[in-house]
PDB file of N, CA and C in Angstrom:
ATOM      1  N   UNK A   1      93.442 120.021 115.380  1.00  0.00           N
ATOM      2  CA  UNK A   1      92.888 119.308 116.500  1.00  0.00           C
ATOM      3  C   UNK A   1      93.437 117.880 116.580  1.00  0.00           C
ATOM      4  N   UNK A   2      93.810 117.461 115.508  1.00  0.00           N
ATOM      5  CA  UNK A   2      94.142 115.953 115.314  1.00  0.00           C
ATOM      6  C   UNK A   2      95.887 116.048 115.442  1.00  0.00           C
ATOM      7  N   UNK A   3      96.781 117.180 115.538  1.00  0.00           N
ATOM      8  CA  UNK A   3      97.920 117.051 115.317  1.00  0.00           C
ATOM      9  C   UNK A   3      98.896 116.612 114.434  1.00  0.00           C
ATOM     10  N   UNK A   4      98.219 116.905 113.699  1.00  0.00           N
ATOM     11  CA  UNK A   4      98.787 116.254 112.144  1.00  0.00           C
ATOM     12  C   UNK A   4      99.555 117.453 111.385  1.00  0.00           C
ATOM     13  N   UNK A   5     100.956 116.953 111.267  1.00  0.00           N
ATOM     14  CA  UNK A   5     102.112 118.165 110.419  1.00  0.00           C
ATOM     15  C   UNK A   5     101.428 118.852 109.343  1.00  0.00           C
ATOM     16  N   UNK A   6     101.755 120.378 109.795  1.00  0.00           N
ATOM     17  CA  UNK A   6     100.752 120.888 108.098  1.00  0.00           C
ATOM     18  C   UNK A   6     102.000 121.841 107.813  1.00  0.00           C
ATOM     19  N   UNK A   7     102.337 121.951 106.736  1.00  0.00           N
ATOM     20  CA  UNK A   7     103.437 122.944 106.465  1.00  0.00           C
ATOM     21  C   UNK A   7     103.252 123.929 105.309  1.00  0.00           C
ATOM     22  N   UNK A   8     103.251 125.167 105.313  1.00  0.00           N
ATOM     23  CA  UNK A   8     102.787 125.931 104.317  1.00  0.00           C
ATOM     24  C   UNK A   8     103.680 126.321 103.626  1.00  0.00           C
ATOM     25  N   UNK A   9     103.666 126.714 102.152  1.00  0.00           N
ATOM     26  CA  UNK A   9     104.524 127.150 101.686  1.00  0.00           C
ATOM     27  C   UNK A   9     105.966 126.354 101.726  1.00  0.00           C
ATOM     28  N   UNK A  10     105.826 125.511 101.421  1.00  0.00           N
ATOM     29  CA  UNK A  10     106.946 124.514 101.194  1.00  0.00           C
ATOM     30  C   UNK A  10     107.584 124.690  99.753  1.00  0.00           C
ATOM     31  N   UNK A  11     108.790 125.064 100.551  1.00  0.00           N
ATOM     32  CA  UNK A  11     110.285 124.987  99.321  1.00  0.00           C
ATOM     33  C   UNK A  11     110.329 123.327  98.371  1.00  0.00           C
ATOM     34  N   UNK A  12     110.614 124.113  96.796  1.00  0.00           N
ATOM     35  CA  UNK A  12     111.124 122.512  96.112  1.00  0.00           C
ATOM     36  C   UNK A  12     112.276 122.809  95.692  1.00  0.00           C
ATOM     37  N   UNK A  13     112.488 121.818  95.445  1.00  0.00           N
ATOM     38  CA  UNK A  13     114.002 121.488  94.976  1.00  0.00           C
ATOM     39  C   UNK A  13     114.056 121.347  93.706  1.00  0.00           C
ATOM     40  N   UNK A  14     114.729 121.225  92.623  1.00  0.00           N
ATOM     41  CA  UNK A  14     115.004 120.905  91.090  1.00  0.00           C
ATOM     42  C   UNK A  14     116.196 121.078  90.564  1.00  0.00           C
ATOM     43  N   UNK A  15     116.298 120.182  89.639  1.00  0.00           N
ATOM     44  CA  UNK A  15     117.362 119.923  89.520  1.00  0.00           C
ATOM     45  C   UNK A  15     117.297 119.744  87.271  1.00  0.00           C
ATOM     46  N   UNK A  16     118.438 121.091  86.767  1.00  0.00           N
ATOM     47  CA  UNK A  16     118.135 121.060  85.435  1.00  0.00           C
ATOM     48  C   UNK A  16     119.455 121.041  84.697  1.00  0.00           C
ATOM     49  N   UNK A  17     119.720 119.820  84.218  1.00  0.00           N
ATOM     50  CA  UNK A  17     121.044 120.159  83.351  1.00  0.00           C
ATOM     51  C   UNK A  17     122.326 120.011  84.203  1.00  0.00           C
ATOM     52  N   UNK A  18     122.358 119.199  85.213  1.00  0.00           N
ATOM     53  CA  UNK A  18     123.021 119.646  86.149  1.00  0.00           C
ATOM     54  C   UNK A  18     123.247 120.787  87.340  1.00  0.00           C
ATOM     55  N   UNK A  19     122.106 121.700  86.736  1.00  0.00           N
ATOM     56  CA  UNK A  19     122.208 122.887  87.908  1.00  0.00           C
ATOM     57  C   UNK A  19     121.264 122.541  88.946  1.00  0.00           C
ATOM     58  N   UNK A  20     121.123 122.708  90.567  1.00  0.00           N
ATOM     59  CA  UNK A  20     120.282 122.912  91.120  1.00  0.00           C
ATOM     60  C   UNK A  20     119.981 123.836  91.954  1.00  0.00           C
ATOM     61  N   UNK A  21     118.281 123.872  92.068  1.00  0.00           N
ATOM     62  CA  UNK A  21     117.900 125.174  92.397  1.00  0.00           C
ATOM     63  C   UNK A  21     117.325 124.617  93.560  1.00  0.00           C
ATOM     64  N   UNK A  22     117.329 125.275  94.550  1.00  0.00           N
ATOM     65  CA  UNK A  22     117.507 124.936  95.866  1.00  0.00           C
ATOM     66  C   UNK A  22     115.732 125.017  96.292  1.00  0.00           C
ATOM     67  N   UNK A  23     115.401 126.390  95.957  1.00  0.00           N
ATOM     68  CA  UNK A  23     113.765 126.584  95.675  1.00  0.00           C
ATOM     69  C   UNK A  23     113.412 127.168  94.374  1.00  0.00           C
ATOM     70  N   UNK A  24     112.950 125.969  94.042  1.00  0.00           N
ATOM     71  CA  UNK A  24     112.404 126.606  92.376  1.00  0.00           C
ATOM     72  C   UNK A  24     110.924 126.526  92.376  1.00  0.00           C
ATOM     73  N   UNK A  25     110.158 126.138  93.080  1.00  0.00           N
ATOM     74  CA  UNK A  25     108.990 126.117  93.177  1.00  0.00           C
ATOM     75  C   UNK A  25     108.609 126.580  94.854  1.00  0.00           C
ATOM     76  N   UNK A  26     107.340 126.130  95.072  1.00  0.00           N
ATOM     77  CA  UNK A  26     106.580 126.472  96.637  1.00  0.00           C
ATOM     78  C   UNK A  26     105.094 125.705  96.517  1.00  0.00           C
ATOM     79  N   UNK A  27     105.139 124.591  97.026  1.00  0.00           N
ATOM     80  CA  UNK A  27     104.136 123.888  97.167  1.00  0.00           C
ATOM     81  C   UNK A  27     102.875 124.761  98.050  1.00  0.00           C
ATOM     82  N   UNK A  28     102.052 125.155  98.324  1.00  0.00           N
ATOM     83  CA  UNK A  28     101.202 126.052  99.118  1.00  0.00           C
ATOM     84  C   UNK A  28     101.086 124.920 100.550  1.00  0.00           C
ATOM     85  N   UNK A  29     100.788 123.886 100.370  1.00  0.00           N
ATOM     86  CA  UNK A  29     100.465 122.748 101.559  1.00  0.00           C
ATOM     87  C   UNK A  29     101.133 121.801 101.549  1.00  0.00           C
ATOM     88  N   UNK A  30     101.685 120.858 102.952  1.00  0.00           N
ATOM     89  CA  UNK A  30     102.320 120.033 102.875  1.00  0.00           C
ATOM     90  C   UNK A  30     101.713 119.384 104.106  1.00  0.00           C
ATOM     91  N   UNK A  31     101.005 118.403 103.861  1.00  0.00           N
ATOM     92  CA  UNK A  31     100.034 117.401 104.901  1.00  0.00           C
ATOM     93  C   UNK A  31     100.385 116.151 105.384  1.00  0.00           C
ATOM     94  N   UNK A  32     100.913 115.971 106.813  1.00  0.00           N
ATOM     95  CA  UNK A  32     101.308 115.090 107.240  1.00  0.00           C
ATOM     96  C   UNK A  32     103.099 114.197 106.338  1.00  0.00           C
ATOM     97  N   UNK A  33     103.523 115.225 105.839  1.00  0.00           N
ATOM     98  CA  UNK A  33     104.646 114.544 104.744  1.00  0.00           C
ATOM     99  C   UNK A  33     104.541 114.054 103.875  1.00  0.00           C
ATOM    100  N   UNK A  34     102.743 113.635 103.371  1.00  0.00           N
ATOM    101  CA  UNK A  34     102.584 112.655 102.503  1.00  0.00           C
ATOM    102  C   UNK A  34     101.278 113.646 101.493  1.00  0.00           C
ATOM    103  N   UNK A  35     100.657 114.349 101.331  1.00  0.00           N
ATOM    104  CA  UNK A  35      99.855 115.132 100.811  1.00  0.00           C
ATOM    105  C   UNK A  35     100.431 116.500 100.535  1.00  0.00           C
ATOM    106  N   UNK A  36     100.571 116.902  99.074  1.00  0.00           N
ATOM    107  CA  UNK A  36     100.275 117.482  98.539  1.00  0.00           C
ATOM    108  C   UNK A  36      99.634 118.393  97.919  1.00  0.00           C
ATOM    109  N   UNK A  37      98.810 119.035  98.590  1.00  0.00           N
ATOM    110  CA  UNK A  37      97.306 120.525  98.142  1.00  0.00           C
ATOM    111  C   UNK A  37      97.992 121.831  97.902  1.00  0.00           C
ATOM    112  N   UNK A  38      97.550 121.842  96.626  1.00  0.00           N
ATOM    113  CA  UNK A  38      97.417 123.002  95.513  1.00  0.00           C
ATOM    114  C   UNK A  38      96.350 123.722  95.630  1.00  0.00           C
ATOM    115  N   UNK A  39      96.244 125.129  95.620  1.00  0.00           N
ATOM    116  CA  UNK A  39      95.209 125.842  96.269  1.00  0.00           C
ATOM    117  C   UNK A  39      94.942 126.900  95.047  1.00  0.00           C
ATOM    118  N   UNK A  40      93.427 127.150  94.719  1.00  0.00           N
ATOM    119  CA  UNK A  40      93.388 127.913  93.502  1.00  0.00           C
ATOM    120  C   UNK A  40      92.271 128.869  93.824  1.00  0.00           C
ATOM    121  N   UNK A  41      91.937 129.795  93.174  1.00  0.00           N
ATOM    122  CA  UNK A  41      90.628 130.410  93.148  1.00  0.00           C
ATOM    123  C   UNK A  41      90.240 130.959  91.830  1.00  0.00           C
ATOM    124  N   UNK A  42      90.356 129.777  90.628  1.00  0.00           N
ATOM    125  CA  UNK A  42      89.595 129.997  89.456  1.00  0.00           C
ATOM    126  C   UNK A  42      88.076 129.898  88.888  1.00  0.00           C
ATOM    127  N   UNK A  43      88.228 130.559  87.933  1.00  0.00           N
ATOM    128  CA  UNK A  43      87.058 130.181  87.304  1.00  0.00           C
ATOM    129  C   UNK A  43      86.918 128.654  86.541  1.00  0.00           C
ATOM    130  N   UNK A  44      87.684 128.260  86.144  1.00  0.00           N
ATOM    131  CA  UNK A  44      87.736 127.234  85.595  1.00  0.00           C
ATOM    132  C   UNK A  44      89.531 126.344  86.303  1.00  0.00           C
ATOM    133  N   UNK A  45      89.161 125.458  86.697  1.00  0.00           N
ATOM    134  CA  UNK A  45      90.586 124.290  86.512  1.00  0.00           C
ATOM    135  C   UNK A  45      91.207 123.946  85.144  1.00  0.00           C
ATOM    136  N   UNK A  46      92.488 124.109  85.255  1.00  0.00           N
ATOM    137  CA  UNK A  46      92.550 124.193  83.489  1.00  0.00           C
ATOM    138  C   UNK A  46      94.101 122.890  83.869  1.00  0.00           C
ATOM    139  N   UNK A  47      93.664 122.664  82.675  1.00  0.00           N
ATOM    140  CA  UNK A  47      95.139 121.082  82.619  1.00  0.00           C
ATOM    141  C   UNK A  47      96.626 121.556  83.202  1.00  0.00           C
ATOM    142  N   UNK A  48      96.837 123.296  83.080  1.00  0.00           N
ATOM    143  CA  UNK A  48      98.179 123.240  83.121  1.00  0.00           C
ATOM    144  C   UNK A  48      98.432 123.473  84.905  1.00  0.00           C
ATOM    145  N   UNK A  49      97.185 123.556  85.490  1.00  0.00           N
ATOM    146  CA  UNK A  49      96.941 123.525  87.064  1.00  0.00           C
ATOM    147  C   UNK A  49      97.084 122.517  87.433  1.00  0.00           C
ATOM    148  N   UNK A  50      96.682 120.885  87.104  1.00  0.00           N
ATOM    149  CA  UNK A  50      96.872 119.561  87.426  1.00  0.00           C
ATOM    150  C   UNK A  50      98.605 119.220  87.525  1.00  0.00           C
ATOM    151  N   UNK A  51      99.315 119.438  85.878  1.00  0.00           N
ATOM    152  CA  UNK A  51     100.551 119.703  85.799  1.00  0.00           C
ATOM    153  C   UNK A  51     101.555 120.386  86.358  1.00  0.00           C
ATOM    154  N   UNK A  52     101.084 121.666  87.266  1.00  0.00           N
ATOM    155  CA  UNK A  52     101.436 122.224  88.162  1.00  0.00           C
ATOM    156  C   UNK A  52     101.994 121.032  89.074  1.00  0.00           C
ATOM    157  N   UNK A  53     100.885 120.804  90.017  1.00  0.00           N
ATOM    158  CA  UNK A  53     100.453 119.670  91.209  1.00  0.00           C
ATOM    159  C   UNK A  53     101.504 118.314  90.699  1.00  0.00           C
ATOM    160  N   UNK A  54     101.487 117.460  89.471  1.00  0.00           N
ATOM    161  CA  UNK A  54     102.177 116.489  89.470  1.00  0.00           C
ATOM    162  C   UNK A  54     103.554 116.807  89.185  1.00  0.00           C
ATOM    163  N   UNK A  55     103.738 118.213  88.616  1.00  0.00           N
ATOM    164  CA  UNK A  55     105.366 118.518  88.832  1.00  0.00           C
ATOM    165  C   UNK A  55     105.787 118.577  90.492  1.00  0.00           C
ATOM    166  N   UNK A  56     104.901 119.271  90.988  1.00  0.00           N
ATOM    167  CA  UNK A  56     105.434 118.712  92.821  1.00  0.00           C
ATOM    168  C   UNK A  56     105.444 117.737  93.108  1.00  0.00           C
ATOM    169  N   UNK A  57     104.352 116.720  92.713  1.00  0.00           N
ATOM    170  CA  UNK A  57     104.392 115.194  93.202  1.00  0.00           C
ATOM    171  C   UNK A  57     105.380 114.618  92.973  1.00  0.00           C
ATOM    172  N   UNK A  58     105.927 114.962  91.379  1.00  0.00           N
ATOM    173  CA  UNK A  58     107.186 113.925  91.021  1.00  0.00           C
ATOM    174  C   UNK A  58     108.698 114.936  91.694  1.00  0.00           C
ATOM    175  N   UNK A  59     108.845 116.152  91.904  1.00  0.00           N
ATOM    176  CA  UNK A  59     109.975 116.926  92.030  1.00  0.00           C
ATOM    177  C   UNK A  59     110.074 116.532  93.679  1.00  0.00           C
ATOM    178  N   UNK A  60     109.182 115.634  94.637  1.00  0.00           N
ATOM    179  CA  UNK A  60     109.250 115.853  95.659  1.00  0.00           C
ATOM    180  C   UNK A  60     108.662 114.224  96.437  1.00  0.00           C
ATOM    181  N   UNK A  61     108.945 113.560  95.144  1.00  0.00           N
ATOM    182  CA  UNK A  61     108.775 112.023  95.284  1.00  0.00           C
ATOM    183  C   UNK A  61     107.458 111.762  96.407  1.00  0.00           C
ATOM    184  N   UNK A  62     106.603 112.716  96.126  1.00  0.00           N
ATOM    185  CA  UNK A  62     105.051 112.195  96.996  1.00  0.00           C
ATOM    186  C   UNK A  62     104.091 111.552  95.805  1.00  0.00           C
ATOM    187  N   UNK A  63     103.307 110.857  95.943  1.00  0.00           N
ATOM    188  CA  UNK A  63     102.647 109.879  95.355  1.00  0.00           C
ATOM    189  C   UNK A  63     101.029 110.616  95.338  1.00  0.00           C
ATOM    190  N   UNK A  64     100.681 111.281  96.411  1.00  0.00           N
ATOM    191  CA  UNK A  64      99.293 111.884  96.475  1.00  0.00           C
ATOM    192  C   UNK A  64      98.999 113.426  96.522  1.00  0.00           C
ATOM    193  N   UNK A  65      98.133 114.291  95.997  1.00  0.00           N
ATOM    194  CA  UNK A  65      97.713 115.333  95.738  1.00  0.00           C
ATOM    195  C   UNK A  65      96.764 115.663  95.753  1.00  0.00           C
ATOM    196  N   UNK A  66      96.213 116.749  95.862  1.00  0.00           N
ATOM    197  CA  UNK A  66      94.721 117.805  96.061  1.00  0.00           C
ATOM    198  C   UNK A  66      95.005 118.638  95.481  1.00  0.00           C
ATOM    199  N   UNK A  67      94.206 119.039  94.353  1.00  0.00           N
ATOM    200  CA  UNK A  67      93.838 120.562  93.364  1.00  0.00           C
ATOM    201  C   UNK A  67      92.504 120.943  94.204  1.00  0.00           C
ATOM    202  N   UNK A  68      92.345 122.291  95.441  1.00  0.00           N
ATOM    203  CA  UNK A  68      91.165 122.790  95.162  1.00  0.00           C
ATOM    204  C   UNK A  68      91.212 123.748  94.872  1.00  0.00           C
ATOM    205  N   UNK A  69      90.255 123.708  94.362  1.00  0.00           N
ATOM    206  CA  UNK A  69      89.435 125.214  93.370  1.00  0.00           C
ATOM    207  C   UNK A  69      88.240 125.793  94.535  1.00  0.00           C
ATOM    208  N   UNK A  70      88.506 127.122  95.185  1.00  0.00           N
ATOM    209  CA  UNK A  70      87.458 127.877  96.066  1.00  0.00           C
ATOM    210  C   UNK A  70      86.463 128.136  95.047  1.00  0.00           C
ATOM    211  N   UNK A  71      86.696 128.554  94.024  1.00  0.00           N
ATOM    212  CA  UNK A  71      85.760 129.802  93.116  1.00  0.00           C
ATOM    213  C   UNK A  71      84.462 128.735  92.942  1.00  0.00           C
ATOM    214  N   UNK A  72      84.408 127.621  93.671  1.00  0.00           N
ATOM    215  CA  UNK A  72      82.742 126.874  92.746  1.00  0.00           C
ATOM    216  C   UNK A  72      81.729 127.212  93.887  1.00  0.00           C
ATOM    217  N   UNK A  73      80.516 126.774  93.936  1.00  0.00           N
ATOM    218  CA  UNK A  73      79.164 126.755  94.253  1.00  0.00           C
ATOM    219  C   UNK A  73      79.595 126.325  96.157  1.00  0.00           C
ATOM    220  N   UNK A  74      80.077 124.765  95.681  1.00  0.00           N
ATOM    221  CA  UNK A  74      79.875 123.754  96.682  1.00  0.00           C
ATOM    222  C   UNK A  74      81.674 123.246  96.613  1.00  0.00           C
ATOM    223  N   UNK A  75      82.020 123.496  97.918  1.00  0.00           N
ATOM    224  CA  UNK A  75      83.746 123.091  97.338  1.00  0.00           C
ATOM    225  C   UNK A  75      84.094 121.670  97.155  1.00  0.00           C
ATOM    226  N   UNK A  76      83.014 120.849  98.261  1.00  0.00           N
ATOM    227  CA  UNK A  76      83.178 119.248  97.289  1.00  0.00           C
ATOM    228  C   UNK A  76      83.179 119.197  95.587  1.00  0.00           C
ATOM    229  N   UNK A  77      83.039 120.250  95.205  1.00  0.00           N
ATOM    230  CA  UNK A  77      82.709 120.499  93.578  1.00  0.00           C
ATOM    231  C   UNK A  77      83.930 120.667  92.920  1.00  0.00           C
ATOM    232  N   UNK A  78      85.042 121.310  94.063  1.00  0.00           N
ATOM    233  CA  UNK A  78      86.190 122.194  93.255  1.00  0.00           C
ATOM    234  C   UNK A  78      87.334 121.430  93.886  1.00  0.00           C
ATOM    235  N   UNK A  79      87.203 120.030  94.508  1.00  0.00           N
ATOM    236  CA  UNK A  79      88.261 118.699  94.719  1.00  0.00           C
ATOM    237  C   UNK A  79      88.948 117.849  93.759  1.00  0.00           C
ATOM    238  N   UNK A  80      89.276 117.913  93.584  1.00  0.00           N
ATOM    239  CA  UNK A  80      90.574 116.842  92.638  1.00  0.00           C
ATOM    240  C   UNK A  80      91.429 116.555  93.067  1.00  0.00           C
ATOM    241  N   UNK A  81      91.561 114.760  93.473  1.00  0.00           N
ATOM    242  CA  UNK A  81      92.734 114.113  93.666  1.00  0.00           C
ATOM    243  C   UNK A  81      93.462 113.684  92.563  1.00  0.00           C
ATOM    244  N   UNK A  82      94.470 113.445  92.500  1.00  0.00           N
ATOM    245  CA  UNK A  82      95.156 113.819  92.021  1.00  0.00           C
ATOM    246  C   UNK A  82      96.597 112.327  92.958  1.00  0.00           C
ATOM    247  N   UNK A  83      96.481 111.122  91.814  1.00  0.00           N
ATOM    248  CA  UNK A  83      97.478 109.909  92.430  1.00  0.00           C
ATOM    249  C   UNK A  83      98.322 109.402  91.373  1.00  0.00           C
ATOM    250  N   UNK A  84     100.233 109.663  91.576  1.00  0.00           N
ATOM    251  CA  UNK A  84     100.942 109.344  90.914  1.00  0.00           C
ATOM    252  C   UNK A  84     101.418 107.632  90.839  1.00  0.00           C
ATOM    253  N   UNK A  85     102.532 107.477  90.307  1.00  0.00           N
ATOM    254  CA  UNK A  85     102.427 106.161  90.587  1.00  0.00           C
ATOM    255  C   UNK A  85     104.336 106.259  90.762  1.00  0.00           C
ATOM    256  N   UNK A  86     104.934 105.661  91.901  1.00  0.00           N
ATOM    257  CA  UNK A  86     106.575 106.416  92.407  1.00  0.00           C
ATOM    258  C   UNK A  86     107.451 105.002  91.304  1.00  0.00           C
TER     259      UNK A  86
END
């Protein structure tokens, strides 16, 4: 309603040893160019899900992120931002 770029499934880029991989990852959301959301449906958020999220932040030089988690009660419950520093 607001017109704001949303892009799904967004290709990453990486780069190892000299090789690069053109899509080595897939961000699920890409918000306005500048947000980052990682989309889950666990039982628990676990550290290597955050690490997920800041390997996109840094592989894709964005500074801000969203981990939600559907699987809770109340989904304000299952939010995590998530702010790098470039």
């Amino acid at each position: 309603m607001r017109n704001v770029p949303c892009k799904a499934e967004v290709p990453i880029r990486a780069e190892y040893k000299g090789l690069t991989f053109e899509i080595a990852y897939r961000a699920d959301l890409l918000v306005g160019n500048r947000l980052v959301v990682e989309l889950k449906a666990v039982e628990y958020v676990l550290d290597v899900h955050e690490a997920q999220l800041l390997s996109y932040l840094r592989l894709q030089d964005k500074r801000l992120g969203l981990l939600i988690n559907f699987h809770v009660r109340m989904l304000r419950d299952g939010i995590k931002r998530v702010v790098t520093e470039l």
